[in-house]
PDB file of N, CA and C in Angstrom:
ATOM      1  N   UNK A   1       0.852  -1.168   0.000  1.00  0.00           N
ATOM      2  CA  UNK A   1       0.000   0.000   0.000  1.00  0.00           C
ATOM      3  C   UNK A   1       0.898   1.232   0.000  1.00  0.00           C
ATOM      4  N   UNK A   2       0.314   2.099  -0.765  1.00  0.00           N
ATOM      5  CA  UNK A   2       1.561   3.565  -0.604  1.00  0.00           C
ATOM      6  C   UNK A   2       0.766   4.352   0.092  1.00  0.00           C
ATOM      7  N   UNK A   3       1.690   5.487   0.287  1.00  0.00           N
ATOM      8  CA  UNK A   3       1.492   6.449   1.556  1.00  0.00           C
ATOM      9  C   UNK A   3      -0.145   7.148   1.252  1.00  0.00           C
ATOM     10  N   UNK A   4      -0.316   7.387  -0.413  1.00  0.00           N
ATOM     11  CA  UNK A   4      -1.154   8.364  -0.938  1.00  0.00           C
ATOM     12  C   UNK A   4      -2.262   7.093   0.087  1.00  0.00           C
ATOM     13  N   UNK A   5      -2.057   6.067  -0.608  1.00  0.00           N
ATOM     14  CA  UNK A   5      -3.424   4.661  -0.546  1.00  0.00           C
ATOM     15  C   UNK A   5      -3.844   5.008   1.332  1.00  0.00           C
ATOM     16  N   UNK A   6      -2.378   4.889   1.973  1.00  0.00           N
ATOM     17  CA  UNK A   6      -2.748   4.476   3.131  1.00  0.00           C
ATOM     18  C   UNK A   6      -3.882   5.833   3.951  1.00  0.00           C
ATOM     19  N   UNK A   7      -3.359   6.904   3.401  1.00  0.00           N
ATOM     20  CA  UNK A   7      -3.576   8.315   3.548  1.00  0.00           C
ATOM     21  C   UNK A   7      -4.952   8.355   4.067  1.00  0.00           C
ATOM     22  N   UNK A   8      -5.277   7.815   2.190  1.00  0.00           N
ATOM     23  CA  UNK A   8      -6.957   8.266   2.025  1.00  0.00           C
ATOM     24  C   UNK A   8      -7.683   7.207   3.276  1.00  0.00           C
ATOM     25  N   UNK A   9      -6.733   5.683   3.064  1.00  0.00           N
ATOM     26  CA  UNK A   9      -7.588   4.798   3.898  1.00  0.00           C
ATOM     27  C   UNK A   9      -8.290   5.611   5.095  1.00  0.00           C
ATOM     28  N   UNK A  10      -7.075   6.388   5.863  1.00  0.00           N
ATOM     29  CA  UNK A  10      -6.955   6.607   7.355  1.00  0.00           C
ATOM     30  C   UNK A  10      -8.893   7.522   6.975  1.00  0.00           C
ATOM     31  N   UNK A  11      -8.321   8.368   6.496  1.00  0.00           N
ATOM     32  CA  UNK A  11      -9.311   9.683   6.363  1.00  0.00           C
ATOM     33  C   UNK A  11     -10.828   8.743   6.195  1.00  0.00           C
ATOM     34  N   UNK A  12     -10.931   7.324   5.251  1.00  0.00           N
ATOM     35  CA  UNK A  12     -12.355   6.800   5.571  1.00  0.00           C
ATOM     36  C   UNK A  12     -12.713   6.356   6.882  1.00  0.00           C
ATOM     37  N   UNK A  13     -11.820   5.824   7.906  1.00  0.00           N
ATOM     38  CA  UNK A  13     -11.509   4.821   8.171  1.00  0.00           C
ATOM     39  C   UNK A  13     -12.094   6.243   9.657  1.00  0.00           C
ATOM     40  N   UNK A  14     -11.594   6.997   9.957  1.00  0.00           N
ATOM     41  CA  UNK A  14     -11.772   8.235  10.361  1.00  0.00           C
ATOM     42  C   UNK A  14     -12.993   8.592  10.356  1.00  0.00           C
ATOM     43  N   UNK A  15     -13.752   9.209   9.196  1.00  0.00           N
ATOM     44  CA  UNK A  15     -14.824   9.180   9.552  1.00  0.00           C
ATOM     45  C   UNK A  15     -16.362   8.299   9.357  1.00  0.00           C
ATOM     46  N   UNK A  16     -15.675   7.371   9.328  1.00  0.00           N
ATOM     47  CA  UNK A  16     -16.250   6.086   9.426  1.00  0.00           C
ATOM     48  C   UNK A  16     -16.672   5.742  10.822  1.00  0.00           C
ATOM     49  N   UNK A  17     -16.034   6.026  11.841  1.00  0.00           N
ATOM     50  CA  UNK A  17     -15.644   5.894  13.071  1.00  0.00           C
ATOM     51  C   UNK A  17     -16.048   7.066  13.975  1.00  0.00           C
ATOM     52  N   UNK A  18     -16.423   8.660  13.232  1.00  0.00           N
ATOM     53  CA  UNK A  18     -16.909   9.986  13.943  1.00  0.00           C
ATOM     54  C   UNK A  18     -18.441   9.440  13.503  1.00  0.00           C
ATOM     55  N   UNK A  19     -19.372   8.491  12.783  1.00  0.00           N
ATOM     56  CA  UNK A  19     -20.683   8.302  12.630  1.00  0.00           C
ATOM     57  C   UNK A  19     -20.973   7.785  13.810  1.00  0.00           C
ATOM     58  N   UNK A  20     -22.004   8.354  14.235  1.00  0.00           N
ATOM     59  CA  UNK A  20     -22.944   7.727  15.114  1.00  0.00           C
ATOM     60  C   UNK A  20     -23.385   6.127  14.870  1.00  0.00           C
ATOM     61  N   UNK A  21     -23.667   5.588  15.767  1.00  0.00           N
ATOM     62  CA  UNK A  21     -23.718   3.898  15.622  1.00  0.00           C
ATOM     63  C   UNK A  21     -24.297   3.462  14.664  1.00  0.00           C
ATOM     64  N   UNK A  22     -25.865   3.944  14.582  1.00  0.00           N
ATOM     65  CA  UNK A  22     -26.854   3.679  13.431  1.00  0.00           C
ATOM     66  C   UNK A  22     -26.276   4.238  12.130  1.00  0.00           C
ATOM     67  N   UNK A  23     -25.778   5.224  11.836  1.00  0.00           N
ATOM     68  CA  UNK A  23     -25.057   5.699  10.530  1.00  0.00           C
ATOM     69  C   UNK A  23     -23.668   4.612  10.082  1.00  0.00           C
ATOM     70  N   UNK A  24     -23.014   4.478  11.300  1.00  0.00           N
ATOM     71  CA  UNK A  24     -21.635   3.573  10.927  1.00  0.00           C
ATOM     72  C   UNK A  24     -22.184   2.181  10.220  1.00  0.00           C
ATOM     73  N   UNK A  25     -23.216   1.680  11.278  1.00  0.00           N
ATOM     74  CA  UNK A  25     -23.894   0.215  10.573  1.00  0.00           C
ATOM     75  C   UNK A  25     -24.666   0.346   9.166  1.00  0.00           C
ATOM     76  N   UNK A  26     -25.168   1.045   9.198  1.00  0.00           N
ATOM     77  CA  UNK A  26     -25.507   1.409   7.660  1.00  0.00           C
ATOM     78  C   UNK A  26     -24.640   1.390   6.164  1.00  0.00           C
ATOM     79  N   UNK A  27     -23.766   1.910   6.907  1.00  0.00           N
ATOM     80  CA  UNK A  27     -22.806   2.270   5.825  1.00  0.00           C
ATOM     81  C   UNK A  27     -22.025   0.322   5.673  1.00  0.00           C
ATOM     82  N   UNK A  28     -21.694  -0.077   7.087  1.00  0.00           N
ATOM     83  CA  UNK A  28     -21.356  -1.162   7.401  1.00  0.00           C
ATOM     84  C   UNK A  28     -22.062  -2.486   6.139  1.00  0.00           C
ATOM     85  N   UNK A  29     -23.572  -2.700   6.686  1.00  0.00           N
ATOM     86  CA  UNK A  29     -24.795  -2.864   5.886  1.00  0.00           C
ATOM     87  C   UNK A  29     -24.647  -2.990   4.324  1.00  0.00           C
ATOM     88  N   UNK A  30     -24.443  -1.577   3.635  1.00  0.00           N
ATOM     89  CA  UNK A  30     -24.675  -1.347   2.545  1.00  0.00           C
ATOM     90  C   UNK A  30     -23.184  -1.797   1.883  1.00  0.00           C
ATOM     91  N   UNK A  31     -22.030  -1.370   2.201  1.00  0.00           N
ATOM     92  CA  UNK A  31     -20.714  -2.109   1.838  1.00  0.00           C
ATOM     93  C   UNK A  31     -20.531  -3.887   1.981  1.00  0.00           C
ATOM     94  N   UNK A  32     -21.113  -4.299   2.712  1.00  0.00           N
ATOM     95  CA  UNK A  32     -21.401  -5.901   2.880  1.00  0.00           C
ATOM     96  C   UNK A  32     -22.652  -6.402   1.894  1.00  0.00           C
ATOM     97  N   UNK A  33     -23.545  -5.460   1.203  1.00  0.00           N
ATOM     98  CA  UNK A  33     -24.447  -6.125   0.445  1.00  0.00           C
ATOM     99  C   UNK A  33     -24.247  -5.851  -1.014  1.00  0.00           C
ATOM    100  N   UNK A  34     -23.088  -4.967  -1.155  1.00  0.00           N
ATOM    101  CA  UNK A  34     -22.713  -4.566  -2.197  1.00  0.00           C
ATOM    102  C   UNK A  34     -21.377  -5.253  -2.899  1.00  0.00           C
ATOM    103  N   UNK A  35     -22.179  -6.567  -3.637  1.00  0.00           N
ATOM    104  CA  UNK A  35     -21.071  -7.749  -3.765  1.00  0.00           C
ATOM    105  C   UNK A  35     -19.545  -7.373  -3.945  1.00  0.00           C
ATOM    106  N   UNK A  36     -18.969  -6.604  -4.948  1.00  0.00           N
ATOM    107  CA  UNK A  36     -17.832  -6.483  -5.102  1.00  0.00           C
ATOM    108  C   UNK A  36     -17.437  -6.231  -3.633  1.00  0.00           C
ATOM    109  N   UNK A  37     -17.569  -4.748  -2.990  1.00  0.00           N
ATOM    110  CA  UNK A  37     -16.759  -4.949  -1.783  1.00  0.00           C
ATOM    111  C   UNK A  37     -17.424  -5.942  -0.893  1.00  0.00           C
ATOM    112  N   UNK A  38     -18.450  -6.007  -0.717  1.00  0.00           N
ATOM    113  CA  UNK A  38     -18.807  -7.068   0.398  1.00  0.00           C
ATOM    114  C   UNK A  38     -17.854  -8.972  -0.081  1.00  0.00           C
ATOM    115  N   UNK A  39     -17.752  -9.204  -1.062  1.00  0.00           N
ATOM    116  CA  UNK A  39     -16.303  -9.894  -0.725  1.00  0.00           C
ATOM    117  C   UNK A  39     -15.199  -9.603  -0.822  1.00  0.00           C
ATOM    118  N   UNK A  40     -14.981  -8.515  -1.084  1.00  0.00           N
ATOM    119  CA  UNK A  40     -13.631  -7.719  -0.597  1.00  0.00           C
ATOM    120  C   UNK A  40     -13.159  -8.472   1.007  1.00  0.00           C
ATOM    121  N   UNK A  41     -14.355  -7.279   1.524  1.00  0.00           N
ATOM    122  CA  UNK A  41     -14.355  -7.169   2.940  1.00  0.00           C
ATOM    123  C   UNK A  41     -14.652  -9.011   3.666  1.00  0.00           C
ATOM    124  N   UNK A  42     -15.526  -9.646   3.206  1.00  0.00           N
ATOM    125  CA  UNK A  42     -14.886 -10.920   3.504  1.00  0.00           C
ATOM    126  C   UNK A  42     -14.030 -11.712   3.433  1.00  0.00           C
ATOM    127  N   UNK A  43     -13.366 -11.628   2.065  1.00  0.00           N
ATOM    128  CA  UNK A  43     -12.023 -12.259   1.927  1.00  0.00           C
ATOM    129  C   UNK A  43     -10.876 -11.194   2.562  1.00  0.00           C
ATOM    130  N   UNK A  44     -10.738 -10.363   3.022  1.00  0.00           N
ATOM    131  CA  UNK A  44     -10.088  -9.489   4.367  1.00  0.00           C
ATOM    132  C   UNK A  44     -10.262  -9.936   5.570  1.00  0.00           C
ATOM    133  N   UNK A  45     -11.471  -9.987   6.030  1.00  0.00           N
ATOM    134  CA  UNK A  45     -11.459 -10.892   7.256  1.00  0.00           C
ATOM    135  C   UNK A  45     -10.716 -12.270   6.979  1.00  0.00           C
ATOM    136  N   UNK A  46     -11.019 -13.184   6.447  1.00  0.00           N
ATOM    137  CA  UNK A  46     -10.653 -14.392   6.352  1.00  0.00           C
ATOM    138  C   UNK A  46      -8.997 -14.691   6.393  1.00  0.00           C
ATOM    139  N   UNK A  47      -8.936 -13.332   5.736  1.00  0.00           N
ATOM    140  CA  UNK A  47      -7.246 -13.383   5.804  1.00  0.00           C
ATOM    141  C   UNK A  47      -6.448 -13.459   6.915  1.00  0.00           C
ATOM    142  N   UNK A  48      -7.233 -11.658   7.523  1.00  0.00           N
ATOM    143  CA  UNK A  48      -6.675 -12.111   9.040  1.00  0.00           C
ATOM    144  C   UNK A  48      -7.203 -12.403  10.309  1.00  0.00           C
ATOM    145  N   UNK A  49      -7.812 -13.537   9.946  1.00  0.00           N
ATOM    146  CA  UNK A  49      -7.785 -14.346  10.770  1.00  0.00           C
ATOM    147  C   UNK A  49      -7.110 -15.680  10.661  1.00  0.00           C
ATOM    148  N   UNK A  50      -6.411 -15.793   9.421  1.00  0.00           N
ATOM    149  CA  UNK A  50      -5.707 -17.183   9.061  1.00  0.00           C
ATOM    150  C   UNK A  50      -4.024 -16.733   9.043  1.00  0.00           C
ATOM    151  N   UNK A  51      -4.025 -15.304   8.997  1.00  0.00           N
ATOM    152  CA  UNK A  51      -2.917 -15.048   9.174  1.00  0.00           C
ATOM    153  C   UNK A  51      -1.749 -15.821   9.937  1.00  0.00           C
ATOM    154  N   UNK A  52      -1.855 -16.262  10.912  1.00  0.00           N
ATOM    155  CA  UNK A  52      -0.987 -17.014  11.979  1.00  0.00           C
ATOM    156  C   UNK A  52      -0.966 -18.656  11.579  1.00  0.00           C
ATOM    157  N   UNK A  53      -1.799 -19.021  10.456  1.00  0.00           N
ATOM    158  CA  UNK A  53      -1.683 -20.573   9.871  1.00  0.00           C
ATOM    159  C   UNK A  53      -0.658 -20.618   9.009  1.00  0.00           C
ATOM    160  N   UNK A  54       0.029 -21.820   9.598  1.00  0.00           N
ATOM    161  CA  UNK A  54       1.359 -21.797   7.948  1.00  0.00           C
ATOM    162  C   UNK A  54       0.822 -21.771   7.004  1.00  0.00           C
ATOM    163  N   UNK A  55       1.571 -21.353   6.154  1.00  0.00           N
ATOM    164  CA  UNK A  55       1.696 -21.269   4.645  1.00  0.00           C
ATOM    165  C   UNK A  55       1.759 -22.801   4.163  1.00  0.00           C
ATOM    166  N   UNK A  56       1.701 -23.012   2.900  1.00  0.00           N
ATOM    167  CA  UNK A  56       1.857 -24.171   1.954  1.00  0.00           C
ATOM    168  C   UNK A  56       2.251 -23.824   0.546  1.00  0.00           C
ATOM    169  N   UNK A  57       3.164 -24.747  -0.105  1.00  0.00           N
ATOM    170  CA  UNK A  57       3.189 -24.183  -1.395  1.00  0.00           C
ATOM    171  C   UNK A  57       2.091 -24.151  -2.400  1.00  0.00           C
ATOM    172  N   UNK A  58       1.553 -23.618  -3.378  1.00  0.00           N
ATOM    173  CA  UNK A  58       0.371 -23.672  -4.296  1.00  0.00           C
ATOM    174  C   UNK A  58       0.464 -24.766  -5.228  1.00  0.00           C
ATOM    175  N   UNK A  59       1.728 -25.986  -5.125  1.00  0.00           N
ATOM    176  CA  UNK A  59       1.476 -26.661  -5.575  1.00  0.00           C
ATOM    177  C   UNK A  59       0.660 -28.158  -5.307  1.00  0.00           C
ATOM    178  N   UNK A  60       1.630 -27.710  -3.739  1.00  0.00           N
ATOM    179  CA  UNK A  60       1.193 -28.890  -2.835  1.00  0.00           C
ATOM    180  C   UNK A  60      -0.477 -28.492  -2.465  1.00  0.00           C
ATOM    181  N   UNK A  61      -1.210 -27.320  -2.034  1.00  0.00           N
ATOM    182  CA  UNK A  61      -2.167 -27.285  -2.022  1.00  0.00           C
ATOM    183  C   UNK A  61      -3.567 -27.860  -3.102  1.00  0.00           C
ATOM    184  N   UNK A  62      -2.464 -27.506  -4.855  1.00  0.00           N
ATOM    185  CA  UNK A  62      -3.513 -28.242  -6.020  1.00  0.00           C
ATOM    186  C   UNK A  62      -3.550 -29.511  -5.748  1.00  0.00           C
ATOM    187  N   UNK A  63      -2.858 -29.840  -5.705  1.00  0.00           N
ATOM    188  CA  UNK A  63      -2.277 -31.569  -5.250  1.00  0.00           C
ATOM    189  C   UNK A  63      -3.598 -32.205  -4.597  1.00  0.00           C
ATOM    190  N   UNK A  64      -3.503 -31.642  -2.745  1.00  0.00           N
ATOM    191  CA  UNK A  64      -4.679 -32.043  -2.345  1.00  0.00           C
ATOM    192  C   UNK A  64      -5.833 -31.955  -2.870  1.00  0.00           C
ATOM    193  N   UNK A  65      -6.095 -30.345  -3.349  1.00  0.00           N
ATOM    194  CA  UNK A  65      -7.478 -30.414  -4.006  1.00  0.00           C
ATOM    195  C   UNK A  65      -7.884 -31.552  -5.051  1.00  0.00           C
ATOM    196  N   UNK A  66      -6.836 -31.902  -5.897  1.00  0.00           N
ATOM    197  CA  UNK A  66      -6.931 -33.026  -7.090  1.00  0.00           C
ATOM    198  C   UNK A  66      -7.384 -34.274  -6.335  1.00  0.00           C
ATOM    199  N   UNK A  67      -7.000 -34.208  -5.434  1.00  0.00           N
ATOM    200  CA  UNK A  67      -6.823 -35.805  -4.416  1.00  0.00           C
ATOM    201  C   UNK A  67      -8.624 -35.511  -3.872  1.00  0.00           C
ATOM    202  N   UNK A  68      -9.299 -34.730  -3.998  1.00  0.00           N
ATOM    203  CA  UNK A  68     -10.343 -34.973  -3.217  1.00  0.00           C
ATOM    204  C   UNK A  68     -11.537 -35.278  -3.848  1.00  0.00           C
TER     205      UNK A  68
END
């Protein structure tokens, strides 16, 4: 991410966070039903939360998948 990217993030991320509860969930809401980012934002979670699982190579992973 570059500085400009991280910049703007902060500034959503900001007042994303000055909305009142019912306004934040809304916005929350409407970004989660709005497929492109709403799997954005799920495949983000998923990430980190797997973050701390080893890695595997992508070959050995096709491998298994073939095997199943």
């Amino acid at each position: 991410m570059t500085k400009a990217q991280a910049a703007t993030a902060d500034v959503f991320l900001t007042a994303l966070k000055a909305l009142p509860r019912a306004e934040r969930d809304a916005v929350l809401v409407q970004l989660a039903h709005d497929r492109a980012p709403g799997r954005d934002i799920l495949d983000l979670a998923m990430m980190a939360q797997r973050r701390t699982e080893p890695s595997r190579p992508f070959r050995a992973y096709l491998t298994l998948r073939r095997a199943k």
